[in-house]
C-alpha atoms as a PDB file:
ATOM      1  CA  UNK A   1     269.796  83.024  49.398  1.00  0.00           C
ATOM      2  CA  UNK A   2     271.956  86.076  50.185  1.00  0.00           C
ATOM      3  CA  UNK A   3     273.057  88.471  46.976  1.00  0.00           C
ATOM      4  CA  UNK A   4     276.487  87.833  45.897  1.00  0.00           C
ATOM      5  CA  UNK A   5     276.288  84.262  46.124  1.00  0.00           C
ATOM      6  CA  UNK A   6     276.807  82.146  43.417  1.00  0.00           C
ATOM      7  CA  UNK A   7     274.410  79.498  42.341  1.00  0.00           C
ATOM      8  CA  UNK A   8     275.817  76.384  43.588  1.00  0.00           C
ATOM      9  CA  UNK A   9     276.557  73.713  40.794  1.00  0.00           C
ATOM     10  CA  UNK A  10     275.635  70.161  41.026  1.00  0.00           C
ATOM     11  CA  UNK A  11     278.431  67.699  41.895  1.00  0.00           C
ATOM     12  CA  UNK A  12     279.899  65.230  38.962  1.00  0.00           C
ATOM     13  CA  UNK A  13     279.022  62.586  41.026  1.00  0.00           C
ATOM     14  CA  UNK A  14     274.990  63.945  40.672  1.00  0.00           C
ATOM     15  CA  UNK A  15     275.385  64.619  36.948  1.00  0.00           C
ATOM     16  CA  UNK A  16     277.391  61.409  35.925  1.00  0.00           C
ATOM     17  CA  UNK A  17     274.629  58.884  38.444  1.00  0.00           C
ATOM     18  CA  UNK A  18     273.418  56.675  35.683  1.00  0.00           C
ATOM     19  CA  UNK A  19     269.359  55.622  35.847  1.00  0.00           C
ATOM     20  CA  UNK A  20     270.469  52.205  37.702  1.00  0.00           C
ATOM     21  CA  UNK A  21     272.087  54.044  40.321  1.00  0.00           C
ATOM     22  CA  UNK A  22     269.124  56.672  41.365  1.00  0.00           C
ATOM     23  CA  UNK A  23     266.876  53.614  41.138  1.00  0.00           C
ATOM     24  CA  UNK A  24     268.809  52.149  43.501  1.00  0.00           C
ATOM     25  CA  UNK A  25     268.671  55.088  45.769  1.00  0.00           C
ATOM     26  CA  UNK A  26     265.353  55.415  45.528  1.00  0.00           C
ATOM     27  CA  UNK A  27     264.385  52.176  46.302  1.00  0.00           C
ATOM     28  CA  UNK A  28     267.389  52.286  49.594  1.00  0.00           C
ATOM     29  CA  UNK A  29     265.269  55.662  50.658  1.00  0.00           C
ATOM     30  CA  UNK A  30     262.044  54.153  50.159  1.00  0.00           C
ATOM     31  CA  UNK A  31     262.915  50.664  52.416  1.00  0.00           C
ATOM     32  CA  UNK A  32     264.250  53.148  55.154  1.00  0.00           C
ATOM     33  CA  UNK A  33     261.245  55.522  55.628  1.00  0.00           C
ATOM     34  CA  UNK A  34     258.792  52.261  55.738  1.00  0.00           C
ATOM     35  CA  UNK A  35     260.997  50.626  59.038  1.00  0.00           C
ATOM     36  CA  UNK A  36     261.146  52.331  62.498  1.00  0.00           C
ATOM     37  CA  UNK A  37     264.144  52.866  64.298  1.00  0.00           C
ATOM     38  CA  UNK A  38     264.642  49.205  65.199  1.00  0.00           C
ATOM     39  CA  UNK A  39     264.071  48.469  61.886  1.00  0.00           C
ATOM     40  CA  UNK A  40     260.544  47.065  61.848  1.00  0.00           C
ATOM     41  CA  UNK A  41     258.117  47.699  58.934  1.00  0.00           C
ATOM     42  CA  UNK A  42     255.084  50.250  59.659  1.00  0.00           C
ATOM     43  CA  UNK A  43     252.258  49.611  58.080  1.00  0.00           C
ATOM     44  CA  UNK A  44     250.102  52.218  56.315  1.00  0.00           C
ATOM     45  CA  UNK A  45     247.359  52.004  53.877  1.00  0.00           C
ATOM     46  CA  UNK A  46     247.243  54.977  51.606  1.00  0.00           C
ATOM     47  CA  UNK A  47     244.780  57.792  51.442  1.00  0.00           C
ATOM     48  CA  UNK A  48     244.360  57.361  55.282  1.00  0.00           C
ATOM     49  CA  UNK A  49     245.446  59.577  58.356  1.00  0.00           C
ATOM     50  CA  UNK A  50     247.838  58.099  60.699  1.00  0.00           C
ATOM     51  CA  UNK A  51     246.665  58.350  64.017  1.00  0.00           C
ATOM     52  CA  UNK A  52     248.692  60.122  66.772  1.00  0.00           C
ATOM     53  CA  UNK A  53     249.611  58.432  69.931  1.00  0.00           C
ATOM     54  CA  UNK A  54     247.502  58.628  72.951  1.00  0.00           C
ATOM     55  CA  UNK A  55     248.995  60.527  76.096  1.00  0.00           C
ATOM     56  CA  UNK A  56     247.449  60.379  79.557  1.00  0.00           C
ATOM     57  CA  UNK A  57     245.880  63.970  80.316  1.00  0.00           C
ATOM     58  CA  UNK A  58     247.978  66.095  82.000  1.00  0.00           C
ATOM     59  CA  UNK A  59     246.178  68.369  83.213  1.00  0.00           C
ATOM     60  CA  UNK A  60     244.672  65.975  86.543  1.00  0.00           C
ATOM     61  CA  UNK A  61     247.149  65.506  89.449  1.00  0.00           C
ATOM     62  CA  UNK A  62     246.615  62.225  90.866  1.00  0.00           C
ATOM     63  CA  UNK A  63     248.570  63.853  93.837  1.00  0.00           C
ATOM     64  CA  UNK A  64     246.817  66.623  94.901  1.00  0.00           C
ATOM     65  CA  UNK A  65     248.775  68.007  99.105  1.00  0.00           C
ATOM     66  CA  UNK A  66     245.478  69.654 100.128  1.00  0.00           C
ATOM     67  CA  UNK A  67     241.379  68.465 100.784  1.00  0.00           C
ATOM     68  CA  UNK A  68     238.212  69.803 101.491  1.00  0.00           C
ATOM     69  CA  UNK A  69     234.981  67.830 101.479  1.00  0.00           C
ATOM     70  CA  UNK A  70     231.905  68.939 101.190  1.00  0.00           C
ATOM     71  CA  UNK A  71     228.253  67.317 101.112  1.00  0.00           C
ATOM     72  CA  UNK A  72     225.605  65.454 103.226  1.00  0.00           C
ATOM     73  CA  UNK A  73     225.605  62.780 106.369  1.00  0.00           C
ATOM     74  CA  UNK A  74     227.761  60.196 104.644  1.00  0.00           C
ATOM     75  CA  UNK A  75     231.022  62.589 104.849  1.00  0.00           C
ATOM     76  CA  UNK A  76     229.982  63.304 107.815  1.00  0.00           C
ATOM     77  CA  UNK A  77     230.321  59.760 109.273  1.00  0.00           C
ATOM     78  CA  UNK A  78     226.894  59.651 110.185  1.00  0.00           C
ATOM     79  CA  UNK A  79     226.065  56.919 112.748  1.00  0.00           C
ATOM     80  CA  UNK A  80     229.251  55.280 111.928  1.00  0.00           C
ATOM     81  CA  UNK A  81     230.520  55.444 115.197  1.00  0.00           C
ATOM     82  CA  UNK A  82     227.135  55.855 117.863  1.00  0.00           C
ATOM     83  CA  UNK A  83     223.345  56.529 117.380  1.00  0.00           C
ATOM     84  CA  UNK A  84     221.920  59.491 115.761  1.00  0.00           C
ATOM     85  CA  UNK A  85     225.657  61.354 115.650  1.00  0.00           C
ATOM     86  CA  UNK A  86     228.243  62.840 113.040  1.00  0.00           C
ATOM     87  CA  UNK A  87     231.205  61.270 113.310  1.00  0.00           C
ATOM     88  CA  UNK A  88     233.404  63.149 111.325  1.00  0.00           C
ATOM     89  CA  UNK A  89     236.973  60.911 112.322  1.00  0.00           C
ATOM     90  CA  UNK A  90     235.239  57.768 110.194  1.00  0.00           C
ATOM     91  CA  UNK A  91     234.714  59.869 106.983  1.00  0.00           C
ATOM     92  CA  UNK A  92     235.736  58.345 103.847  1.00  0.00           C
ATOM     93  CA  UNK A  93     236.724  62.042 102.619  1.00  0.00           C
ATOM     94  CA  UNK A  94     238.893  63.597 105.198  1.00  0.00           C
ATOM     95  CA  UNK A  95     238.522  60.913 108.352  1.00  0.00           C
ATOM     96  CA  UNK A  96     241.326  59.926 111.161  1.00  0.00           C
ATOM     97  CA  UNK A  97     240.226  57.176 112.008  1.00  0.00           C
ATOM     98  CA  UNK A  98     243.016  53.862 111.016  1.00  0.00           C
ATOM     99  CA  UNK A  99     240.430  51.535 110.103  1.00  0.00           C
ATOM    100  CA  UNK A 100     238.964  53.701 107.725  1.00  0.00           C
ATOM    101  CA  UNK A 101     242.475  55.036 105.829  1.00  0.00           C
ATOM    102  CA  UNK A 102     239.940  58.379 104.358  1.00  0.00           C
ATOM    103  CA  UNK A 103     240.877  59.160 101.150  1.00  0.00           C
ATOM    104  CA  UNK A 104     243.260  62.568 102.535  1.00  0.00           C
ATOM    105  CA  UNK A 105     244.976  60.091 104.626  1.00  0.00           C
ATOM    106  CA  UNK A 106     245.666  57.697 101.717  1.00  0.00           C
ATOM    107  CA  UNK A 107     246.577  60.446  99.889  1.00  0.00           C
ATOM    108  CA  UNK A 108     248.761  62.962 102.147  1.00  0.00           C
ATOM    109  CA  UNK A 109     249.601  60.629 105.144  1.00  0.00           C
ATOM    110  CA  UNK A 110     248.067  60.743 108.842  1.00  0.00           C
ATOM    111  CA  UNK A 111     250.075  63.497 109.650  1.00  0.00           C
ATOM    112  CA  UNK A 112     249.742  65.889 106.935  1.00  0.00           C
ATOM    113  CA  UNK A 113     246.001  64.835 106.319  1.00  0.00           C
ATOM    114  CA  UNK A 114     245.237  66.196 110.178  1.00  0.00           C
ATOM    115  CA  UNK A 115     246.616  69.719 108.415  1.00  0.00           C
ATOM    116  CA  UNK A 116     245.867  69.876 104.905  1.00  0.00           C
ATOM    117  CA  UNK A 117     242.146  68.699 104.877  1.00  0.00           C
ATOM    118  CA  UNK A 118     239.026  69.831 106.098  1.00  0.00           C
ATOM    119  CA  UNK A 119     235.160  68.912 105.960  1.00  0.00           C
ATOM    120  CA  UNK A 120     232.698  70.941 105.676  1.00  0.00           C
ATOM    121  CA  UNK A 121     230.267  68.762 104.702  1.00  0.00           C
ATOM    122  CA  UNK A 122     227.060  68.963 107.266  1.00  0.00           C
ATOM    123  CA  UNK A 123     224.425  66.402 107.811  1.00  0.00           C
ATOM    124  CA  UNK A 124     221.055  66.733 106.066  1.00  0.00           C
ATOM    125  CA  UNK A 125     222.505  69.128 103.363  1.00  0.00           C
ATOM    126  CA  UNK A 126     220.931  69.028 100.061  1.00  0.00           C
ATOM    127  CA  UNK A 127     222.297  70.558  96.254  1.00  0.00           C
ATOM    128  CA  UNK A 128     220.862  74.382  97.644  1.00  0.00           C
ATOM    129  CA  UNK A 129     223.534  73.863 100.580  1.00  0.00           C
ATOM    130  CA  UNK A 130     226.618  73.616  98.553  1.00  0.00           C
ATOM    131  CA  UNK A 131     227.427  76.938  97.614  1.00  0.00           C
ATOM    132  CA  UNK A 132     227.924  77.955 101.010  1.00  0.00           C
ATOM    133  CA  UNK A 133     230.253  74.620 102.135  1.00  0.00           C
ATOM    134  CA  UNK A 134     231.805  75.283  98.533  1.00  0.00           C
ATOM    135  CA  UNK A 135     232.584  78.747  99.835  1.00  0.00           C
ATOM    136  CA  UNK A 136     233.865  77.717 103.178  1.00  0.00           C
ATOM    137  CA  UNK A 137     235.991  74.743 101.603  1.00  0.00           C
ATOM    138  CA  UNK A 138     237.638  77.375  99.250  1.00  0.00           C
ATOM    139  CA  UNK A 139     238.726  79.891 101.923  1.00  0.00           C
ATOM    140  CA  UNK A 140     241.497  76.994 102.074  1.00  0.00           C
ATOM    141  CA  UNK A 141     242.725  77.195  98.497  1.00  0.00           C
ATOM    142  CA  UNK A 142     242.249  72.932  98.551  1.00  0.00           C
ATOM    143  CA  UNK A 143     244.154  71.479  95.439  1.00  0.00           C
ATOM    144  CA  UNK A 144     240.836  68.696  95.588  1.00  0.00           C
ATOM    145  CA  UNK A 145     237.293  69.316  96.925  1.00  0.00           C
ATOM    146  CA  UNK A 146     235.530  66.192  97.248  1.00  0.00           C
ATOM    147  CA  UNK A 147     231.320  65.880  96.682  1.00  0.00           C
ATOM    148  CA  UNK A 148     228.857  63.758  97.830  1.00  0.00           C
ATOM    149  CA  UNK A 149     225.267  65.396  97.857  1.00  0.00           C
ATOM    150  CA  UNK A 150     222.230  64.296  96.482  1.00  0.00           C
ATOM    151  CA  UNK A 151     220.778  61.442  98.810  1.00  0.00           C
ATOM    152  CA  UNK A 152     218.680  64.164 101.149  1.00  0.00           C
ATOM    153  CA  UNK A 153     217.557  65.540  97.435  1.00  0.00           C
ATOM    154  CA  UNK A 154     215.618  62.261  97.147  1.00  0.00           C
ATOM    155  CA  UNK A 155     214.975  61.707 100.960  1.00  0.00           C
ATOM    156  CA  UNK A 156     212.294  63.601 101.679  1.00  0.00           C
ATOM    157  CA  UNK A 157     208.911  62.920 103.601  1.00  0.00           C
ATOM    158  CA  UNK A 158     207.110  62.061 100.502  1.00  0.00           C
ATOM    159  CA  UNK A 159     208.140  61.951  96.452  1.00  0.00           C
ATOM    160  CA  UNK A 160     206.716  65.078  95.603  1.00  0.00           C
ATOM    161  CA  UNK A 161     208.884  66.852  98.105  1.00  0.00           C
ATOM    162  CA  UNK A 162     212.083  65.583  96.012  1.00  0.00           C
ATOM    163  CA  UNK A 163     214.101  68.334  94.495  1.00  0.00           C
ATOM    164  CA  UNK A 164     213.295  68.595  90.891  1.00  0.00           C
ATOM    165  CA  UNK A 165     216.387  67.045  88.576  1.00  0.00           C
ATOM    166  CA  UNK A 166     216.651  70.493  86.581  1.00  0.00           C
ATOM    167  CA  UNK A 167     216.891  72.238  89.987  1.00  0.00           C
ATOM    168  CA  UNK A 168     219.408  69.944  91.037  1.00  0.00           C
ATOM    169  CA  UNK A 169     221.324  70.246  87.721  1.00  0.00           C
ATOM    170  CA  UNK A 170     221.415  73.925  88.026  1.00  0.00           C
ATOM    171  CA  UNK A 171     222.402  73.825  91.385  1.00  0.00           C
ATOM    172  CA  UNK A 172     225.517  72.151  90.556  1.00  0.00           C
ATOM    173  CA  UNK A 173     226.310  74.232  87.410  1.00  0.00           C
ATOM    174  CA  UNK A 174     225.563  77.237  90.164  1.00  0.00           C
ATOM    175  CA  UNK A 175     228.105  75.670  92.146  1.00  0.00           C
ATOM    176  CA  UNK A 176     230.949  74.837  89.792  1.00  0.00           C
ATOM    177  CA  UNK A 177     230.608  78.633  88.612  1.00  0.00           C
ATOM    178  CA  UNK A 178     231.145  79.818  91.646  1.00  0.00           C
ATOM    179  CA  UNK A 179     234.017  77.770  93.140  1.00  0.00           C
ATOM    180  CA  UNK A 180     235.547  78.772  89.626  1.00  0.00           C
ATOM    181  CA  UNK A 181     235.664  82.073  89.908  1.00  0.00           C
ATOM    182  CA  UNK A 182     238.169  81.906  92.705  1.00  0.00           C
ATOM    183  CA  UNK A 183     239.934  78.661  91.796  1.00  0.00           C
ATOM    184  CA  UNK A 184     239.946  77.999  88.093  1.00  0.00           C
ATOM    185  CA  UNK A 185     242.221  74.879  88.535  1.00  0.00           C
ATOM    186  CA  UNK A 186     241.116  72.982  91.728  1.00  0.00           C
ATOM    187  CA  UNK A 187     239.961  69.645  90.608  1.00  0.00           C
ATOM    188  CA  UNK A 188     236.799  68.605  91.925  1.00  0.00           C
ATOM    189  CA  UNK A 189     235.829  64.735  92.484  1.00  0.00           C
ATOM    190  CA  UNK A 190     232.195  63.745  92.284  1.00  0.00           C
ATOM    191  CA  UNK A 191     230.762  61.113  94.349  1.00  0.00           C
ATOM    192  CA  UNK A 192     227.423  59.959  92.310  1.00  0.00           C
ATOM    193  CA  UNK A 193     224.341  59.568  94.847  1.00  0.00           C
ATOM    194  CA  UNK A 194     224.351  55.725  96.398  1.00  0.00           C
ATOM    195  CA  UNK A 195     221.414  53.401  95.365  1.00  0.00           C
ATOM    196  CA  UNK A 196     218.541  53.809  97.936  1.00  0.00           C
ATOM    197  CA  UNK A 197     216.336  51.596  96.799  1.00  0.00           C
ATOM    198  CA  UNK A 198     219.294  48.802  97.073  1.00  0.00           C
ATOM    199  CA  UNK A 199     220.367  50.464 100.897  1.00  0.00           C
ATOM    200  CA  UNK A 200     216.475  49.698 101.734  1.00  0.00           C
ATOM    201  CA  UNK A 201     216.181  46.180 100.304  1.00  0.00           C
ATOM    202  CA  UNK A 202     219.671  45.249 102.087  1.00  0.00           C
ATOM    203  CA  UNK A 203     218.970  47.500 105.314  1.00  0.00           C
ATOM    204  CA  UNK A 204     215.019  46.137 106.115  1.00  0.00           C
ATOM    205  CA  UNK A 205     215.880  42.725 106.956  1.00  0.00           C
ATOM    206  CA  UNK A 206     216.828  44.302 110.636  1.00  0.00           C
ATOM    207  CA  UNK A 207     214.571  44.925 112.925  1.00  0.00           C
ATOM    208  CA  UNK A 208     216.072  47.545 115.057  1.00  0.00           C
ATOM    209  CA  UNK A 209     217.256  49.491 111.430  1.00  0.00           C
ATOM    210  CA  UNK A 210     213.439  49.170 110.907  1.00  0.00           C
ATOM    211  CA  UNK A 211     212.689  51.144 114.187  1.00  0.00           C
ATOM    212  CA  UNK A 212     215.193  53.915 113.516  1.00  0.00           C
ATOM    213  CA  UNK A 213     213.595  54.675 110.101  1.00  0.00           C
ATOM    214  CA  UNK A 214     210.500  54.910 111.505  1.00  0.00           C
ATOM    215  CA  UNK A 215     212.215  58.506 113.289  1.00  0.00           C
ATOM    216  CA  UNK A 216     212.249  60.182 109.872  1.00  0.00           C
ATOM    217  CA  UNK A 217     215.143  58.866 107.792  1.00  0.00           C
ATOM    218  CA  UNK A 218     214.387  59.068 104.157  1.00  0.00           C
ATOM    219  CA  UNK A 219     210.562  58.023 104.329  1.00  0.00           C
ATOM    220  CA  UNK A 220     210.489  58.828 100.144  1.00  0.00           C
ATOM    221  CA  UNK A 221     212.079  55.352 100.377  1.00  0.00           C
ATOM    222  CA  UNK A 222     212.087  53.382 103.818  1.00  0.00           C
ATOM    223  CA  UNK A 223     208.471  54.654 104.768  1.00  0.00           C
ATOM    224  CA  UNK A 224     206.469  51.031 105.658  1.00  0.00           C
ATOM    225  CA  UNK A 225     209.753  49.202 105.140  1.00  0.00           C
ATOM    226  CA  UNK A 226     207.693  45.991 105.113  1.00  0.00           C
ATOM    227  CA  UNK A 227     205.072  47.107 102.493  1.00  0.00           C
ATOM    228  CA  UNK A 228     205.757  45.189  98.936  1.00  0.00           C
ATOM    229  CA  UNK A 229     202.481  46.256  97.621  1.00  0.00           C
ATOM    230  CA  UNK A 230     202.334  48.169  94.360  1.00  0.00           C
ATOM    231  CA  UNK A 231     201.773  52.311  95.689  1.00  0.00           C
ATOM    232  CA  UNK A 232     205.272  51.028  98.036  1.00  0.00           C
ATOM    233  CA  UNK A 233     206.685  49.606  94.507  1.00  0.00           C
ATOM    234  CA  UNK A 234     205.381  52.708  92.939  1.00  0.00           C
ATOM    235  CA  UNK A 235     207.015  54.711  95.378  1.00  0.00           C
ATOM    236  CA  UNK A 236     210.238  53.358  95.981  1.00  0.00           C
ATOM    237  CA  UNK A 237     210.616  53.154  91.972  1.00  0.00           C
ATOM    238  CA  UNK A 238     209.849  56.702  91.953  1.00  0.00           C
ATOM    239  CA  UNK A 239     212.720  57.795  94.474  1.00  0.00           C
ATOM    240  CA  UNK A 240     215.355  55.179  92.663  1.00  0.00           C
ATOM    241  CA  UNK A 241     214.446  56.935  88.943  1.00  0.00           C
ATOM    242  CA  UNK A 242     215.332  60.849  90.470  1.00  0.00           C
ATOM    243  CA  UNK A 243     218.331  59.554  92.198  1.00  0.00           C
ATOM    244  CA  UNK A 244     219.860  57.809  88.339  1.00  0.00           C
ATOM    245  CA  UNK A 245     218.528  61.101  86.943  1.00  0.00           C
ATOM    246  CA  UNK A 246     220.804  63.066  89.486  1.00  0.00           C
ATOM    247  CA  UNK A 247     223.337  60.747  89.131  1.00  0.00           C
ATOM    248  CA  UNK A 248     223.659  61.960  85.302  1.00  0.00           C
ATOM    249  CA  UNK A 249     223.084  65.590  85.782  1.00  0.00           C
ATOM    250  CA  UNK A 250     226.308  65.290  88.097  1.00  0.00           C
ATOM    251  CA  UNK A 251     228.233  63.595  85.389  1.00  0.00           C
ATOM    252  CA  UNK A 252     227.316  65.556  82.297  1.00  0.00           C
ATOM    253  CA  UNK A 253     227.620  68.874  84.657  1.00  0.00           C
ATOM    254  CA  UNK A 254     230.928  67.249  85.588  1.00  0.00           C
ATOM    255  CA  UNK A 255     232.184  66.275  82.474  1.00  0.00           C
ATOM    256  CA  UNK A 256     232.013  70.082  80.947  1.00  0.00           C
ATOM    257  CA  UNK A 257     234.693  71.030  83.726  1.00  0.00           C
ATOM    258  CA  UNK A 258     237.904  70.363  82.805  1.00  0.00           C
ATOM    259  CA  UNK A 259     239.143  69.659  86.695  1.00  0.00           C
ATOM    260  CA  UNK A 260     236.360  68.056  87.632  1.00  0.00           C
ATOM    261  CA  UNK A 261     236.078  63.836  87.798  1.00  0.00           C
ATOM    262  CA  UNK A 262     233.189  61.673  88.337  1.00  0.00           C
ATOM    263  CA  UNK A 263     233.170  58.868  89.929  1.00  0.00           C
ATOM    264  CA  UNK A 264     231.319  57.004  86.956  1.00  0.00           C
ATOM    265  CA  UNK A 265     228.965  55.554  89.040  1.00  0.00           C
ATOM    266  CA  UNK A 266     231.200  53.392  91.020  1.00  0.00           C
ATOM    267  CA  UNK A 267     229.268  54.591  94.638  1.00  0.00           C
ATOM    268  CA  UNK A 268     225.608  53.865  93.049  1.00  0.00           C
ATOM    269  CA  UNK A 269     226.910  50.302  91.446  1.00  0.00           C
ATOM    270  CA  UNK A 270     228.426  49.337  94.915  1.00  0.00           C
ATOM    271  CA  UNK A 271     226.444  46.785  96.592  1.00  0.00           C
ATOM    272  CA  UNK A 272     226.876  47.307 100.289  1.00  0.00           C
ATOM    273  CA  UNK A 273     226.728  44.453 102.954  1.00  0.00           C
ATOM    274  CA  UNK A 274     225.045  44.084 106.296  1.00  0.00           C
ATOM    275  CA  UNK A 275     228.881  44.520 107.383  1.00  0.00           C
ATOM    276  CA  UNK A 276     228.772  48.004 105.648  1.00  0.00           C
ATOM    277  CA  UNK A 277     225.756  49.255 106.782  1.00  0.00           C
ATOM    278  CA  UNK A 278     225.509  51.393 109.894  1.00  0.00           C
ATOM    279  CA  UNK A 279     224.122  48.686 112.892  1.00  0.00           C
ATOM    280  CA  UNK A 280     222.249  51.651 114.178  1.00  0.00           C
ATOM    281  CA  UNK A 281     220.201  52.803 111.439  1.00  0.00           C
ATOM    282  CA  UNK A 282     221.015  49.679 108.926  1.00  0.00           C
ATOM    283  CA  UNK A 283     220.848  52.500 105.914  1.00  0.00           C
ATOM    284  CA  UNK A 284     224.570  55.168 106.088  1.00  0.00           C
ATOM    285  CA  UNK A 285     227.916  52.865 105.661  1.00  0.00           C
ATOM    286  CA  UNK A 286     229.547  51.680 108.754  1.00  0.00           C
ATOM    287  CA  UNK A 287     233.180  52.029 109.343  1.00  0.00           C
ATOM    288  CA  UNK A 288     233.534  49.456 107.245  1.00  0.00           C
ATOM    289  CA  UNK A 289     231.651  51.108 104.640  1.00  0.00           C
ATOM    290  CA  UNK A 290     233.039  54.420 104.878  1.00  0.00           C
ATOM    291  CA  UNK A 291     236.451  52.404 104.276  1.00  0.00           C
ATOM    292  CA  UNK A 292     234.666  50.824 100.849  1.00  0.00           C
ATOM    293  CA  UNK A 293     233.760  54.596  99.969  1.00  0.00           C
ATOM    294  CA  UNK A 294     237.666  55.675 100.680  1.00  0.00           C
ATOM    295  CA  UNK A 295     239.012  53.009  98.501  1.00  0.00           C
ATOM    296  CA  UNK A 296     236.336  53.846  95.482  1.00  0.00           C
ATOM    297  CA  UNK A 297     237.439  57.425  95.783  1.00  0.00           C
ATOM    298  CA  UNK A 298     241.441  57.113  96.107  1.00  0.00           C
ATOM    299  CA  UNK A 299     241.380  54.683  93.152  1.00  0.00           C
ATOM    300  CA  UNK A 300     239.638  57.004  90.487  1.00  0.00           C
ATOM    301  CA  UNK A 301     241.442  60.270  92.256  1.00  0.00           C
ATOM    302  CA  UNK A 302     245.016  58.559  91.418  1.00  0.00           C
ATOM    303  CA  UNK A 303     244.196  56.758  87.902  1.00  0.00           C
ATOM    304  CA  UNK A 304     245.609  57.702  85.003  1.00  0.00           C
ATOM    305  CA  UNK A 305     242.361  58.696  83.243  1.00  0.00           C
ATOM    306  CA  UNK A 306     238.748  59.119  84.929  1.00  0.00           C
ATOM    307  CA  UNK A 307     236.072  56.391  85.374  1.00  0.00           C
ATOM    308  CA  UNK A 308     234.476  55.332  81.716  1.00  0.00           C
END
């Protein structure tokens, strides 16, 4: 209160209200701040908190204009389109092709997905190769950079040759630090590593698949494709074990990122069909596949709030 003012009286009408009338009042003001606006009664025990009103985060675009990918053979379209070849027009990431619809095209269009995406993604690449596609992939300034790596971790020639999980953990912290440092707030989407040990049980009923393993392909898991006997078991258990392990060192790597998303598992859970399956090596997705992969991806890159 400013000096010189006087102290302001109270009305007649506040020093003649009788007891019946501020009751009244009281009880008016009371009924009014227990209804909302429309009038309806809130409810609300006392002594407790009221809870505020969840809000979608704000901080993801579910629109993001530019794409890089980066990872192994499956954004590269291996043997999705001949034999033994990338293919990178069929990859679920950044692809061309119309059958597919890639996740960029879904996303920015045909047109502007030819110009604002790229895919640096190379096949055979394991964890120790991101860095450098990370690099490459950032000398674009992408809003999203896609990842899918972790399959040639656990395809090796034996088990013991598998990347160790807290070398593939660190790898991907190593990774995130790095793309950081020169884009703080590109959002990064995380593939998780597809089940192997379900690719070999759907892939080995074909007998030309069968023949191309036998050229190298993942031998940790499709080595004696026909070969139930417990060391095989052993084995195969073995590779499936590192690849949930990596699966969860992407996630809780992932999850201390504020831009980055996970994919909550969805590529690991998905149960892929003959139809899906590469009919050259019966083990990387088809086209068809690849187009399974782009829909898994656009759906968690455009919802709301990430994968549980």
């Amino acid at each position: 209160m400013d000096q010189g003012t006087p102290p302001t009286r109270r009305s007649r009408t506040a020093r003649g209200r009788t007891p019946a009338a501020a009751a009244l009042t009281a009880l008016t003001l009371a009924v009014t701040a227990g209804c909302t606006s429309s009038g309806s009664p809130v409810e609300h025990r006392p002594g407790t908190a009221r809870k505020p009103s969840p809000t979608p985060t704000s901080h993801w675009n579910p629109r993001p204009a530019s794409i890089a990918a980066v990872g192994d053979s499956i954004t590269r379209g291996f043997d999705a389109c001949m034999v033994l070849a990338d293919c990178p027009e069929a990859s679920w990431a950044t692809g061309s092709d119309s059958g597919v619809r890639s996740l960029a095209t879904r996303l920015l269009g045909p047109a502007s997905a030819a110009a604002r995406s790229w895919n640096y993604a190379r096949t055979g690449a394991r964890m120790s190769d991101l860095p450098a596609q990370l690099t490459r992939a950032a000398a674009h300034r992408p809003e999203l950079v896609t990842v899918m790596v972790g399959g040639n971790d656990a395809c090796r020639d034996s088990v013991d040759g598998m990347t160790s999980v807290a070398d593939f953990r660190s790898g991907f912290e190593r990774s995130l630090r790095q793309l950081r440092a020169g884009l703080p707030r590109t959002q990064v989407y995380v593939s998780s590593v597809p089940d192997l040990k379900r690719l070999w049980s759907q892939g080995r009923g074909n007998a030309l698949g069968k023949q191309i393993w036998k050229l190298g392909i993942c031998q940790s898991m499709l080595s004696d494709a026909d070969d139930l006997g417990p060391a095989a078991a052993e084995r195969r258990d073995a590779v499936y074990a590192r690849v949930v392990a990596y699966n969860k060192a992407l996630k809780d790597v992932c999850a201390k990122d504020r831009y980055c998303r996970y994919d909550g598992g969805a590529v690991f859970d998905y149960r892929f069909t003959g139809d899906q399956l590469s009919h050259w090596d019966w083990f990387h997705p088809s086209k068809d596949g690849q187009e399974r992969l782009a829909e898994i991806a656009y759906r968690n890159v455009t919802a709301a709030r990430p994968p549980a």
